[in-house]
C-alpha atoms as a PDB file:
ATOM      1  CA  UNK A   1      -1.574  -1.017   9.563  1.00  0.00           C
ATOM      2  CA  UNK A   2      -3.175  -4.477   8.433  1.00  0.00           C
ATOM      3  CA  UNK A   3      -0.607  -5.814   5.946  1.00  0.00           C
ATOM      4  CA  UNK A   4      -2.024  -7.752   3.103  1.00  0.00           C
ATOM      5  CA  UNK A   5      -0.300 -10.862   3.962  1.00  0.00           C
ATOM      6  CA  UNK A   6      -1.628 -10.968   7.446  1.00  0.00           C
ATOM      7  CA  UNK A   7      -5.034 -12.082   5.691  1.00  0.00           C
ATOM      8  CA  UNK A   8      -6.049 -14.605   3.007  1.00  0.00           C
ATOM      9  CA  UNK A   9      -5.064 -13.620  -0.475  1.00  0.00           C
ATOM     10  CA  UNK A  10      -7.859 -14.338  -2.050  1.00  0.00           C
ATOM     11  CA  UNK A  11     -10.469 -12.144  -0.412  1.00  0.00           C
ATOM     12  CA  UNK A  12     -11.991  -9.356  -1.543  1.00  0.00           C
ATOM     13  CA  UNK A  13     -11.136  -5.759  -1.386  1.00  0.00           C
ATOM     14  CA  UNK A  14     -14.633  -4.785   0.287  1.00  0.00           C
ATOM     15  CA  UNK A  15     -13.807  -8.281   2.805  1.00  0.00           C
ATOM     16  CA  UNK A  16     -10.254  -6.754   3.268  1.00  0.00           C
ATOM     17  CA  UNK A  17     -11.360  -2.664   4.397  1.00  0.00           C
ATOM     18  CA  UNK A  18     -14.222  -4.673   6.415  1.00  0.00           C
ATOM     19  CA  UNK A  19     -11.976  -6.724   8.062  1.00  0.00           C
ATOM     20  CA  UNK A  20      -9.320  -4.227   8.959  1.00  0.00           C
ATOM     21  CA  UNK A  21     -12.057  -1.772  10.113  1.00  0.00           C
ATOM     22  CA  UNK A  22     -13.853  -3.710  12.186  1.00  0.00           C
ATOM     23  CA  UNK A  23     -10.317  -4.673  13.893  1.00  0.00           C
ATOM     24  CA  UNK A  24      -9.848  -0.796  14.233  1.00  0.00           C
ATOM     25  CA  UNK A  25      -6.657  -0.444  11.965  1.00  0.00           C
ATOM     26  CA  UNK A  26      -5.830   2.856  10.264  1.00  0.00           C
ATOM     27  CA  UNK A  27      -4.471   1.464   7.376  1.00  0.00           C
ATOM     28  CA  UNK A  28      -3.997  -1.380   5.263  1.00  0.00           C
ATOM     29  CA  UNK A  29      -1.029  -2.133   2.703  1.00  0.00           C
ATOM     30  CA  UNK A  30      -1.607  -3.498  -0.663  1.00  0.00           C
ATOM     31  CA  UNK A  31       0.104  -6.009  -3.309  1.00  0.00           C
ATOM     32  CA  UNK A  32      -0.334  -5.729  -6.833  1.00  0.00           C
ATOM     33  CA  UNK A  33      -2.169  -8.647  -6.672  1.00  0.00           C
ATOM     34  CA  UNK A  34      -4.910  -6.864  -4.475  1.00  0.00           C
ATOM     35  CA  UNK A  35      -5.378  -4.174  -6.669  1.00  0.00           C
ATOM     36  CA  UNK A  36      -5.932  -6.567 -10.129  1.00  0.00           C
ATOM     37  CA  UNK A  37      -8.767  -8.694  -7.978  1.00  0.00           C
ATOM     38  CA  UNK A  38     -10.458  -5.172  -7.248  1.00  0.00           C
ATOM     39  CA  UNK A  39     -10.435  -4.232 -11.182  1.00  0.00           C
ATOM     40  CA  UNK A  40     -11.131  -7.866 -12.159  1.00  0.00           C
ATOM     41  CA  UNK A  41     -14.120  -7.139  -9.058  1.00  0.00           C
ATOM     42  CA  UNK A  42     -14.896  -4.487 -11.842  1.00  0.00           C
ATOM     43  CA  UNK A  43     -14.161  -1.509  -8.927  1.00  0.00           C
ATOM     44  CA  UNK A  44     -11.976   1.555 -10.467  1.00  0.00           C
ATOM     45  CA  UNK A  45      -9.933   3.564  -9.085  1.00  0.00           C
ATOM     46  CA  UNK A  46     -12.600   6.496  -7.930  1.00  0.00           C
ATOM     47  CA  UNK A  47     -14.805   3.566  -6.362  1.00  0.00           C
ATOM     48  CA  UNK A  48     -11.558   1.814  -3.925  1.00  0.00           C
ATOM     49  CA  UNK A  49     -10.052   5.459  -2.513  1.00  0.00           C
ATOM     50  CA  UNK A  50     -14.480   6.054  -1.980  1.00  0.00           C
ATOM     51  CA  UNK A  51     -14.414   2.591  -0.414  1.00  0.00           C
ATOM     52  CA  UNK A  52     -11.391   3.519   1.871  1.00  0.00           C
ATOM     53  CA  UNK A  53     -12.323   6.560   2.685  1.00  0.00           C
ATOM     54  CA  UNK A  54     -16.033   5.022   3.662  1.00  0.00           C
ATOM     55  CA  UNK A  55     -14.353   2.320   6.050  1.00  0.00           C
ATOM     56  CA  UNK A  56     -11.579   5.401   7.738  1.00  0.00           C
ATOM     57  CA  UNK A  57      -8.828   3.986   6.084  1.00  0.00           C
ATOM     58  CA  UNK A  58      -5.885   4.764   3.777  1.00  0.00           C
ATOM     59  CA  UNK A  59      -3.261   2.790   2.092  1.00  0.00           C
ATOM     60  CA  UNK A  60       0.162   3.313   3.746  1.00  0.00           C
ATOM     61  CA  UNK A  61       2.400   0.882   1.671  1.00  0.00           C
ATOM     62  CA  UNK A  62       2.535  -0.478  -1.527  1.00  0.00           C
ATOM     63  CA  UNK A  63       4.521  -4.303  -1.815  1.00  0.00           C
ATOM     64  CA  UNK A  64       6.624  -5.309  -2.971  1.00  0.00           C
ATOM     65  CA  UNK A  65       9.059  -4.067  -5.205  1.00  0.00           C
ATOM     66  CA  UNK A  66      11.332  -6.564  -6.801  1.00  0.00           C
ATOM     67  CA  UNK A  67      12.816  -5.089 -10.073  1.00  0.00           C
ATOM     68  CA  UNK A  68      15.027  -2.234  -8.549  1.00  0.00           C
ATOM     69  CA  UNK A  69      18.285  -4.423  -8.261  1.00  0.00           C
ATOM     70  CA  UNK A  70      20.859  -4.538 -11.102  1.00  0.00           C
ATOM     71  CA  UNK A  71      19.506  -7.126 -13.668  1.00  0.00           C
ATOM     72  CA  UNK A  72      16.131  -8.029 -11.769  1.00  0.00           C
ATOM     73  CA  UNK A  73      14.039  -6.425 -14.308  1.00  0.00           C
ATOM     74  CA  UNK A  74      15.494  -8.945 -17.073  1.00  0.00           C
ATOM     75  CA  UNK A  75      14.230 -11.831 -15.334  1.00  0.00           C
ATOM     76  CA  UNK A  76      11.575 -14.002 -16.535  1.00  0.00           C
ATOM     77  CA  UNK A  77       9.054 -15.827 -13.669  1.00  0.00           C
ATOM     78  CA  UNK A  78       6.592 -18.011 -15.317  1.00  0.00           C
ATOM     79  CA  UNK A  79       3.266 -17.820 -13.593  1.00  0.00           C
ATOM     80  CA  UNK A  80       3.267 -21.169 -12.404  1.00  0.00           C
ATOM     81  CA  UNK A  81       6.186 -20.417 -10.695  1.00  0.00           C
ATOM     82  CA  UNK A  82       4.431 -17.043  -9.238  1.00  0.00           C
ATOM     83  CA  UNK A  83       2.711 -18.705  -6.708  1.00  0.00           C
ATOM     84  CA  UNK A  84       3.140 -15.685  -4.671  1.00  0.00           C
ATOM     85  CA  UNK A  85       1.495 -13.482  -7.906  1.00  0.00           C
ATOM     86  CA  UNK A  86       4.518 -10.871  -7.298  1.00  0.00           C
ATOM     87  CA  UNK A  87       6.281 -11.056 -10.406  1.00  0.00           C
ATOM     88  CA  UNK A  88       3.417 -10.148 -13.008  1.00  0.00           C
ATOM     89  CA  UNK A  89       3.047  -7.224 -11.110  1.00  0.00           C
ATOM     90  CA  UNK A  90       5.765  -4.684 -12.245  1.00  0.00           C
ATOM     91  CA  UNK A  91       7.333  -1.000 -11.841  1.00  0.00           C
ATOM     92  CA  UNK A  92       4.304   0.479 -13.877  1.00  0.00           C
ATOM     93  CA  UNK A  93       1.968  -0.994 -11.928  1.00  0.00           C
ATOM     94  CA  UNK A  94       3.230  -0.971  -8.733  1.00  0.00           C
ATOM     95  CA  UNK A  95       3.433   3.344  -9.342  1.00  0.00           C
ATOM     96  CA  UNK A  96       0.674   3.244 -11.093  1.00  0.00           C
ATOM     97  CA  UNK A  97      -1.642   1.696  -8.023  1.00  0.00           C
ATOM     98  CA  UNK A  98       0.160   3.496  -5.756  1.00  0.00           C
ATOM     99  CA  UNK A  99      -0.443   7.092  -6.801  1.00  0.00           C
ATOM    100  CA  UNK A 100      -4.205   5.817  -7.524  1.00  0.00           C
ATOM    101  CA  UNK A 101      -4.765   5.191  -3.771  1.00  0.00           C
ATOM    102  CA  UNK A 102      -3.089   7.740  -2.527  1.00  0.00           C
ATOM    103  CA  UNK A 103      -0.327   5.328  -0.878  1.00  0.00           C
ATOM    104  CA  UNK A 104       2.762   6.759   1.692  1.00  0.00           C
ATOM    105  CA  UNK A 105       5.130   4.491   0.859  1.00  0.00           C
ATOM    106  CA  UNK A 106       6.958   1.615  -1.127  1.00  0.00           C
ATOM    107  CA  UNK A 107       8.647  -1.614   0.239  1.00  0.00           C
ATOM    108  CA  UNK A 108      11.770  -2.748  -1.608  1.00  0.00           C
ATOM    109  CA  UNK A 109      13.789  -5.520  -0.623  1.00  0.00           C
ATOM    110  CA  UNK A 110      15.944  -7.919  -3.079  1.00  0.00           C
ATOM    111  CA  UNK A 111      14.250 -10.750  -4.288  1.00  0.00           C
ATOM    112  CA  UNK A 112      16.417 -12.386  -7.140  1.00  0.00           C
ATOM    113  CA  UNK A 113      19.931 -11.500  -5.792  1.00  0.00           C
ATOM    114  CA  UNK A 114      22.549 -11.556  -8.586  1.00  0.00           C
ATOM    115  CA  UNK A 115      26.263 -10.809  -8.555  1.00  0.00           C
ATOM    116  CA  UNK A 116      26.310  -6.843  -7.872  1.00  0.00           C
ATOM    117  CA  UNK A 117      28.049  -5.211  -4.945  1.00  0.00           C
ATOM    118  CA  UNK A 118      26.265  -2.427  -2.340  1.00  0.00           C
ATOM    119  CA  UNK A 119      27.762  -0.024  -4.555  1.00  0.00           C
ATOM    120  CA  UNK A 120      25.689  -1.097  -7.602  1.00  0.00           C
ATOM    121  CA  UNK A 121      22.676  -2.059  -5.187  1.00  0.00           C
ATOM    122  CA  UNK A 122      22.755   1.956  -3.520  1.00  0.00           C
ATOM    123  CA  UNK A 123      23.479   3.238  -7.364  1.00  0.00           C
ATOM    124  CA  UNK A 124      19.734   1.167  -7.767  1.00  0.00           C
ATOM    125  CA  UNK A 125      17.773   2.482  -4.500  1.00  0.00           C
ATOM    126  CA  UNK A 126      19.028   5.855  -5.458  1.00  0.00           C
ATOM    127  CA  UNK A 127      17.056   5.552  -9.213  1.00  0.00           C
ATOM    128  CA  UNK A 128      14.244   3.665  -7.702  1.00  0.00           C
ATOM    129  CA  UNK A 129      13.762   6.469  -5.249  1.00  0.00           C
ATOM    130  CA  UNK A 130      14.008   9.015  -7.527  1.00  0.00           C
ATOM    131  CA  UNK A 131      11.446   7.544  -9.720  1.00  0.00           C
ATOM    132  CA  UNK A 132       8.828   6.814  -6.771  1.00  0.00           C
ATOM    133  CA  UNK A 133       9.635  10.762  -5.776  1.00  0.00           C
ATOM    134  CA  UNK A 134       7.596  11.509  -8.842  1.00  0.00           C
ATOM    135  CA  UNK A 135       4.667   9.753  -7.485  1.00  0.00           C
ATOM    136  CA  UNK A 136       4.927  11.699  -4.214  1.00  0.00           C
ATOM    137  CA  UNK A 137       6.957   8.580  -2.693  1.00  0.00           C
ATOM    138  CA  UNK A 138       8.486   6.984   0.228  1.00  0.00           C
ATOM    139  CA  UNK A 139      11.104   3.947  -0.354  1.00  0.00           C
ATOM    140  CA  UNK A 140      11.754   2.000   2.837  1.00  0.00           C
ATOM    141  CA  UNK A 141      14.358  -1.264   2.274  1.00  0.00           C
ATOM    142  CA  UNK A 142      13.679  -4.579   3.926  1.00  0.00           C
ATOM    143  CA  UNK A 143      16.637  -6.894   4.422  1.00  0.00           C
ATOM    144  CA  UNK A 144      15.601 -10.561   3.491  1.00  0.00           C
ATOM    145  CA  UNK A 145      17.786 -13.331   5.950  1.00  0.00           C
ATOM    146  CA  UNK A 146      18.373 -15.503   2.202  1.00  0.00           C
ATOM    147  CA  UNK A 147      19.197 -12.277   0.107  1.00  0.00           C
ATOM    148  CA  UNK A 148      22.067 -10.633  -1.145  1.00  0.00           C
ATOM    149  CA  UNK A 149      20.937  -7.655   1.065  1.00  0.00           C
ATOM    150  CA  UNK A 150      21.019  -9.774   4.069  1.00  0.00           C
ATOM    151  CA  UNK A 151      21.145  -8.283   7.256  1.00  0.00           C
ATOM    152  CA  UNK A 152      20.652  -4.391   8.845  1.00  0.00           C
ATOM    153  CA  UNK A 153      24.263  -3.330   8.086  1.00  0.00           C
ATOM    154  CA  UNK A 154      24.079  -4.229   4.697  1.00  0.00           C
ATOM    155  CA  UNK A 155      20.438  -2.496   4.024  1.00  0.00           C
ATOM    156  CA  UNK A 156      21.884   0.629   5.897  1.00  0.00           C
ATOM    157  CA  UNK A 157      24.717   0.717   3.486  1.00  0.00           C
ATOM    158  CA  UNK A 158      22.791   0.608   0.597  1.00  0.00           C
ATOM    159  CA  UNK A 159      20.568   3.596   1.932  1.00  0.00           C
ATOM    160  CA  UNK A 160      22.880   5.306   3.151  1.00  0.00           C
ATOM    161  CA  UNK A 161      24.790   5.007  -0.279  1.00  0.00           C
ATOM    162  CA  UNK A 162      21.596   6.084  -1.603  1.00  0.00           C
ATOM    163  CA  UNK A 163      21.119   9.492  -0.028  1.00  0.00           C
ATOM    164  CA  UNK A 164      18.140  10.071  -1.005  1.00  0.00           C
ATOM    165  CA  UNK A 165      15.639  12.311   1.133  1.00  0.00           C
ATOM    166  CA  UNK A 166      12.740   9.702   0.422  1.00  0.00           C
ATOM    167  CA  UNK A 167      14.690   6.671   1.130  1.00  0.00           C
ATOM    168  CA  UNK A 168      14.742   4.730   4.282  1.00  0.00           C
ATOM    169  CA  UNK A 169      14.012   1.653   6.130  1.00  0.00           C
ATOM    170  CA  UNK A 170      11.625  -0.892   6.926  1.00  0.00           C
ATOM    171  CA  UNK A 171      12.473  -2.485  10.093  1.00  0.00           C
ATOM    172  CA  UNK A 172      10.903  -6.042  10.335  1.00  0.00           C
ATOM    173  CA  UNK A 173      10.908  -8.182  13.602  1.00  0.00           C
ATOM    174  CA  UNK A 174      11.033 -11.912  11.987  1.00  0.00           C
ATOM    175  CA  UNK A 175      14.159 -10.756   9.692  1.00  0.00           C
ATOM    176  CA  UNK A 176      15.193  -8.959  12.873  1.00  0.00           C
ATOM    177  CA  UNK A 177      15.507 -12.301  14.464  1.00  0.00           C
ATOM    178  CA  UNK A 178      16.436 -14.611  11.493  1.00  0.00           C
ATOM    179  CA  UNK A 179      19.520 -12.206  10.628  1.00  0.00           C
ATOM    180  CA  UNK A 180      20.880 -11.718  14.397  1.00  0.00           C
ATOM    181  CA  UNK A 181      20.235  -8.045  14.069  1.00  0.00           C
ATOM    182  CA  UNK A 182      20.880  -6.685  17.510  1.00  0.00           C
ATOM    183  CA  UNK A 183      19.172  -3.745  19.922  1.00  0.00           C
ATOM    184  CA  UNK A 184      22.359  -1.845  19.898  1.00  0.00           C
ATOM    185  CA  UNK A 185      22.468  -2.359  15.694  1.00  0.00           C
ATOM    186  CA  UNK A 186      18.737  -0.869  15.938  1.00  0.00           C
ATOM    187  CA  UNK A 187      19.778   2.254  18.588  1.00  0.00           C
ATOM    188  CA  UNK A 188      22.654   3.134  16.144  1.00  0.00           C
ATOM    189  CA  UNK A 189      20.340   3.720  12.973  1.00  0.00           C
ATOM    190  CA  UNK A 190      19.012   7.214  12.463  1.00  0.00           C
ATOM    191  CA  UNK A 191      15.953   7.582  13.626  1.00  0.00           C
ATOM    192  CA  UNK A 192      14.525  10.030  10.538  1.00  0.00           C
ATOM    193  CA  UNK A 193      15.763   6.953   8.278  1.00  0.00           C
ATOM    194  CA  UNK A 194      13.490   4.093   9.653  1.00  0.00           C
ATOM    195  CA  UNK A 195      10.116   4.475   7.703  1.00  0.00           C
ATOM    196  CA  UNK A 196       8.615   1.484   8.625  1.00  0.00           C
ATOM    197  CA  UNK A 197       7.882  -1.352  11.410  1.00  0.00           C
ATOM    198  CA  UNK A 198       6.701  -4.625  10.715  1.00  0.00           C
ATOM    199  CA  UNK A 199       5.731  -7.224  13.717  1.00  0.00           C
ATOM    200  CA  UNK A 200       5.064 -10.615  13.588  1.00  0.00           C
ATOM    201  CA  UNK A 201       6.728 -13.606  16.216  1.00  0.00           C
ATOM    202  CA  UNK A 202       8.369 -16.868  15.539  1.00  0.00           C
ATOM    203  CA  UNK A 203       9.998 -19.863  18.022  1.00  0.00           C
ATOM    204  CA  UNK A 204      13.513 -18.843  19.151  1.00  0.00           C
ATOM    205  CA  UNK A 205      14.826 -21.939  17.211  1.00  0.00           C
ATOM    206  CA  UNK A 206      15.546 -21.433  13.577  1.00  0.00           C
ATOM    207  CA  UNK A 207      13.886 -23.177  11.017  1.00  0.00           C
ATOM    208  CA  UNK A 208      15.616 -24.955   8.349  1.00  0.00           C
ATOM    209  CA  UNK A 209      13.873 -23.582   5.144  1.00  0.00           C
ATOM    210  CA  UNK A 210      13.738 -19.754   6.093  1.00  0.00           C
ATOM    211  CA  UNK A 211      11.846 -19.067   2.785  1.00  0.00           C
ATOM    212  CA  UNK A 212       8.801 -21.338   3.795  1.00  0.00           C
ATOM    213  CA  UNK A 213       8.603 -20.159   7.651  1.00  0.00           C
ATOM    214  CA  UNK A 214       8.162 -16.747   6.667  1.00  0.00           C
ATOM    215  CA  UNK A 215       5.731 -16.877   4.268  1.00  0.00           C
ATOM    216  CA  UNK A 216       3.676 -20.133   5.920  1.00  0.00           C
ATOM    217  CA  UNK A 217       4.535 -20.193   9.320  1.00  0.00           C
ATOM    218  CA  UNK A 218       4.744 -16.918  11.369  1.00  0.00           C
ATOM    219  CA  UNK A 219       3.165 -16.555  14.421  1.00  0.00           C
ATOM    220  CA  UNK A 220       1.195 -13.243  15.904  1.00  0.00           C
ATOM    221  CA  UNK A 221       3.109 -11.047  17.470  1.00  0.00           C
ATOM    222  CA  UNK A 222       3.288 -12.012  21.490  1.00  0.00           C
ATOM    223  CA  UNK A 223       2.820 -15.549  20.602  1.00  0.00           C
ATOM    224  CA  UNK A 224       6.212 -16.183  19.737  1.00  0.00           C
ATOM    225  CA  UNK A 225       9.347 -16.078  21.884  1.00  0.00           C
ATOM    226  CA  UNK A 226      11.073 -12.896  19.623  1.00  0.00           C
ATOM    227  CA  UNK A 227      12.362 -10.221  21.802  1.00  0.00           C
ATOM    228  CA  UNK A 228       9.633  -7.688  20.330  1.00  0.00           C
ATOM    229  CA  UNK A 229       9.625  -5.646  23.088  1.00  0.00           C
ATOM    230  CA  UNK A 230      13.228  -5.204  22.902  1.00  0.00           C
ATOM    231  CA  UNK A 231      13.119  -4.401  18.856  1.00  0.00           C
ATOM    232  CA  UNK A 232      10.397  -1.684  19.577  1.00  0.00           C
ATOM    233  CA  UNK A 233      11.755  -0.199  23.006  1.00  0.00           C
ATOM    234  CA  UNK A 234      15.050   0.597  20.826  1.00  0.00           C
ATOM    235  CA  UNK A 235      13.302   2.420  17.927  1.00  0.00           C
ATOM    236  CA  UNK A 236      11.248   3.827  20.509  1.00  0.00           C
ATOM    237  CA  UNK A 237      14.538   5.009  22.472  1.00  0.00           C
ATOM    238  CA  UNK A 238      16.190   6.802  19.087  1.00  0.00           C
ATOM    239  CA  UNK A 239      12.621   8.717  17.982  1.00  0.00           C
ATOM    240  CA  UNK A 240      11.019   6.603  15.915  1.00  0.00           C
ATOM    241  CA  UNK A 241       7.776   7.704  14.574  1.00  0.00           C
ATOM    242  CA  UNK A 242       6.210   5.909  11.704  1.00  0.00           C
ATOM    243  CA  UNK A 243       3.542   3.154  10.956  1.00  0.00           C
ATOM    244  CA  UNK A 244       3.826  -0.048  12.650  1.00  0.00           C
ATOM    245  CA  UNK A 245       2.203  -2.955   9.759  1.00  0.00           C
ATOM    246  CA  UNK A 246       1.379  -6.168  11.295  1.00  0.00           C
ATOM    247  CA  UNK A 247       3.018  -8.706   8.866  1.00  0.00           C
ATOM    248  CA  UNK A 248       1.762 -12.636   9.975  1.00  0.00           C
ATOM    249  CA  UNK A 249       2.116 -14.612   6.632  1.00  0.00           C
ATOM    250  CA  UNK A 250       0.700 -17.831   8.496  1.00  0.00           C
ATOM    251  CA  UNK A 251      -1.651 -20.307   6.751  1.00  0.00           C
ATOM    252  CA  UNK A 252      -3.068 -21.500  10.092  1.00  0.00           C
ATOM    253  CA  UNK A 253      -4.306 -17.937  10.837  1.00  0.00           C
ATOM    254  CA  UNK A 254      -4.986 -17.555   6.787  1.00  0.00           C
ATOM    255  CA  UNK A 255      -7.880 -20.761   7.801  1.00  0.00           C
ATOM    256  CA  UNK A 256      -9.538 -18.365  10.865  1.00  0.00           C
ATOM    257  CA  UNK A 257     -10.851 -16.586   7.684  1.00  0.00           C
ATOM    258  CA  UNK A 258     -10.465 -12.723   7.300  1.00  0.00           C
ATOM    259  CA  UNK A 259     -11.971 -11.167   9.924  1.00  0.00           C
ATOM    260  CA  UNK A 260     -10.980 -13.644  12.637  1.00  0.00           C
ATOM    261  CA  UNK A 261      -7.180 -13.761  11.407  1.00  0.00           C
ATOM    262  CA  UNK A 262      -7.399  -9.176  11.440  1.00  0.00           C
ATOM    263  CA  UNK A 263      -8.709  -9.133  14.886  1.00  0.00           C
ATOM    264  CA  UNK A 264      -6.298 -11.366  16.240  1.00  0.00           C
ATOM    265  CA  UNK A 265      -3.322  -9.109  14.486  1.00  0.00           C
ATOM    266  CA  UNK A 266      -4.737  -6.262  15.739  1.00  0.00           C
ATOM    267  CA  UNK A 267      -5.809  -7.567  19.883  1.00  0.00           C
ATOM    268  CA  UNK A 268      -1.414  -9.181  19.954  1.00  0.00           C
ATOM    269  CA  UNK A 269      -0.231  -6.169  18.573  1.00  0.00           C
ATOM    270  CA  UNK A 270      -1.447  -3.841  20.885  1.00  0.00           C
ATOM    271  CA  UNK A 271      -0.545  -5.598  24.002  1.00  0.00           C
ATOM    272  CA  UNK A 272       2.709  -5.978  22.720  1.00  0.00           C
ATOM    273  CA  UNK A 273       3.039  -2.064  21.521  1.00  0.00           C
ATOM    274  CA  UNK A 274       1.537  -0.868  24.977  1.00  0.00           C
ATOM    275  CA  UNK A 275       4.550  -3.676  26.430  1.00  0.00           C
ATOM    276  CA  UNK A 276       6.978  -1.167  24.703  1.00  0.00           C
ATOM    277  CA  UNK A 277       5.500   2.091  25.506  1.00  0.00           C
ATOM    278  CA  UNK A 278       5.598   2.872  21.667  1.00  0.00           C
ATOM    279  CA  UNK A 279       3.627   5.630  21.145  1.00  0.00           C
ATOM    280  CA  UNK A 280       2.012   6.162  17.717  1.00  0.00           C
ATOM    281  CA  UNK A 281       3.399   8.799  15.420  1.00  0.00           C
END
């Protein structure tokens, strides 16, 4: 799967199913924000599932959501402050675009943080999930290294807590690495329970601001010095079959332009898949 962020924002949805089809992806994932440029592009909703279906593609995720946790919904982003254009983008929407395009899935991770315990944050997946089951639903949880839902154990508490059939994980290798998470933490997760894969690389050495490296500065996946290999070999050794999204916010590979920047995912990704003996699902 091409993930959105892995190309420049501001393209179009025809430059975006072009690029990733070209590259020979099965799927792409979409923000809120990719959706509104198609309507403002004047394309409805008929025209983009036409579109995908003309380039062999569907939509497997839909990112991200942000309003799930206790008190999130109450907050107020100014769009200046959007700079990521997440926030204007809501539940409603979010659904909304999802069931439209015939999406698999939903990525949740927590955003805004706040002062509620993984009791109150499971008590939140479960209604989120439940909701998103209406729209025919998956719910996988990222952990975030600066959240309040900041490492594996955590997220797995909080699904667990959960219990919902549709609920899940989303396993990705740069949080992987920024939050210590271990092979063995990986091997101990059910496998039925991880619903999603995202690669991208980084240097071994942390950076100081976390928040900019990950959305500026990630590398393609094989170019870093992340044990990726070692994160897929131990989903790969408990069962794990879902989609693998290639996830390289990186404004260097933004400047290669669309189709350059896809390509380049797609040609790291593989070697380092076929380095892991994953298999696709």
């Amino acid at each position: 799967m091409l993930c959105s962020g892995t190309v420049p924002r501001h393209i179009s949805f025809r430059e975006r199913l072009r690029a990733a089809a070209d590259a020979g992806y099965d799927a792409v994932s979409m923000w809120g924000r990719d959706y509104a440029r198609a309507r403002r592009d004047g394309h409805g909703d008929a025209e983009m599932r036409s579109m995908l279906d003309d380039h062999g593609l569907v939509v497997a995720e839909v990112d991200p959501a942000w309003w799930w946790t206790p008190g999130a919904v109450d907050v107020h982003i100014p769009v200046e402050l959007d700079t990521m254009e997440v926030f204007s983008h809501g539940e409603d929407d979010l659904m909304r675009m999802a069931e439209a395009m015939g999406a698999r899935s939903l990525n949740a991770a927590d955003v805004l943080g706040g002062t509620w315990s993984v009791d109150d944050a499971a008590e939140a997946f479960a209604a989120l999930c439940d909701r998103a089951a209406g729209h025919g639903l998956l719910v996988h949880l990222e952990w975030l290294a600066w959240s309040r839902i900041p490492d594996v154990t955590t997220a797995w508490a909080v699904v667990r807590g959960a219990d919902r059939p549709n609920g899940g994980l989303n396993v990705d290798t740069w949080h992987c690495a920024r939050t210590g998470t271990t092979t063995d933490e990986l091997r101990a997760l059910p496998a039925e329970r991880v619903l999603a894969v995202q690669l991208s690389d980084a240097p071994a050495r942390v950076e100081e601001n976390l928040i900019e490296a990950t959305l500026h500065d990630r590398a393609l996946p094989g170019c870093g010095e992340l044990d990726l290999t070692g994160y897929l070999g131990a989903l790969r050794d408990i069962g794990v079959a879902c989609p693998v999204g290639v996830e390289v916010f990186s404004d260097a590979l933004h400047d290669t332009g669309a189709s350059a920047a896809a390509r380049a995912a797609a040609d790291t990704s593989r070697s380092v898949l076929e380095a892991a003996q994953w298999a696709a699902p």
